[in-house]
Protein backbone atom coordinates (compact mmCIF):
# COMPACT_ATOMS: atom_id res chain seq x y z
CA UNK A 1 4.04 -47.29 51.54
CA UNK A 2 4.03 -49.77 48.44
CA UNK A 3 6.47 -48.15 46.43
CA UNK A 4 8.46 -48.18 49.08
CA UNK A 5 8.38 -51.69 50.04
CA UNK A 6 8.70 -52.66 46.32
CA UNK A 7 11.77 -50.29 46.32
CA UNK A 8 13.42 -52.37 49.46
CA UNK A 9 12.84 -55.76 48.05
CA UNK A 10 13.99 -54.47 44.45
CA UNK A 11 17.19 -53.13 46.15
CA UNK A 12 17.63 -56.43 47.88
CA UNK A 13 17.30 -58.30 44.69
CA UNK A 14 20.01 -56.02 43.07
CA UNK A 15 22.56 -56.59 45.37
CA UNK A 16 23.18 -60.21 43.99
CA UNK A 17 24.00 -61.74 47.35
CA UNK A 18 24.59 -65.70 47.89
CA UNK A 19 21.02 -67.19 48.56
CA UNK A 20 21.59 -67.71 52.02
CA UNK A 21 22.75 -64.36 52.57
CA UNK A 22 19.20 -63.28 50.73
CA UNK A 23 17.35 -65.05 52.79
CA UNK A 24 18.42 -63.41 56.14
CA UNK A 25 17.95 -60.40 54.54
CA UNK A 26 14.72 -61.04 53.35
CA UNK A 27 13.48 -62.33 56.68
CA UNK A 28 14.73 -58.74 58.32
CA UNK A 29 12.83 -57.14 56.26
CA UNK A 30 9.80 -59.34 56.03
CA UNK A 31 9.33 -58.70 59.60
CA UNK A 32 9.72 -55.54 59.35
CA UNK A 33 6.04 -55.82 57.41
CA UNK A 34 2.39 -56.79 57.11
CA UNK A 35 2.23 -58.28 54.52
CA UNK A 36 0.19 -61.87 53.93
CA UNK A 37 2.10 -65.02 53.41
CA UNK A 38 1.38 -65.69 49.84
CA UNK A 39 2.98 -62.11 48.76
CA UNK A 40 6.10 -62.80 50.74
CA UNK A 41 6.50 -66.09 49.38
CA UNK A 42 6.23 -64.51 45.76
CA UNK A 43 8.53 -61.55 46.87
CA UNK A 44 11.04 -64.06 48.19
CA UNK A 45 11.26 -66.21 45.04
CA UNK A 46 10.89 -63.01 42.17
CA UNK A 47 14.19 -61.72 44.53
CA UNK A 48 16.07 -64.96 44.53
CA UNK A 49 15.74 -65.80 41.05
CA UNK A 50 16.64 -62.18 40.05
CA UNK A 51 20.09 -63.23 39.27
CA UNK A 52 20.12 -66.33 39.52
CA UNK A 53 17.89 -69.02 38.95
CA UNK A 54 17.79 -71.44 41.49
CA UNK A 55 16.31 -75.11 41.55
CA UNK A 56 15.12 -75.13 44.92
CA UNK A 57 11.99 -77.80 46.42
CA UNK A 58 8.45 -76.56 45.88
CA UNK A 59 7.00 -74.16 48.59
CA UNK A 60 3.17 -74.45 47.64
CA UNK A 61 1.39 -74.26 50.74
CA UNK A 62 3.95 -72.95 53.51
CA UNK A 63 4.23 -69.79 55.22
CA UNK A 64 6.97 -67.23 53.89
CA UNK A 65 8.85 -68.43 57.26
CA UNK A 66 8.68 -72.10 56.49
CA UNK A 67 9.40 -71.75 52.83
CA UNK A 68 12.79 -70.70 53.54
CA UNK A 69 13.49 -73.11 55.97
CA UNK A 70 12.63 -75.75 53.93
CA UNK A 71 15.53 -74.63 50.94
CA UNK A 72 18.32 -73.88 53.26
């Protein structure tokens, strides 16, 4: 179940979407999961710097869900 998971985010990554676009995307899948909030929060961020490195507010502390609130 990892790999796959890891293959889903990796494939999101890839498809070099605008950021807000990733994040909807991201929050479909994330849903989709249980997962804890600290490894969505690192999934979200390794995805949307994968292309493109974005200078977004520091997340430290929030939940996955209020993380990307916070930068859109």
């Amino acid at each position: 179940l990892y790999m796959e998971v890891a293959a889903c985010f990796s494939a999101l990554a890839r498809r070099d979407l605008p950021f807000v676009e990733y994040a909807r995307e991201f929050c479909g899948l994330a849903t989709m999961l249980v997962l804890d909030d600290a490894t969505l929060n690192s999934l979200f961020w390794i995805g949307a710097n994968y292309y493109h490195s974005v200078d977004l507010p520091d997340t430290t502390g929030l939940s996955w869900r209020e993380g990307i609130l916070q930068c859109l």
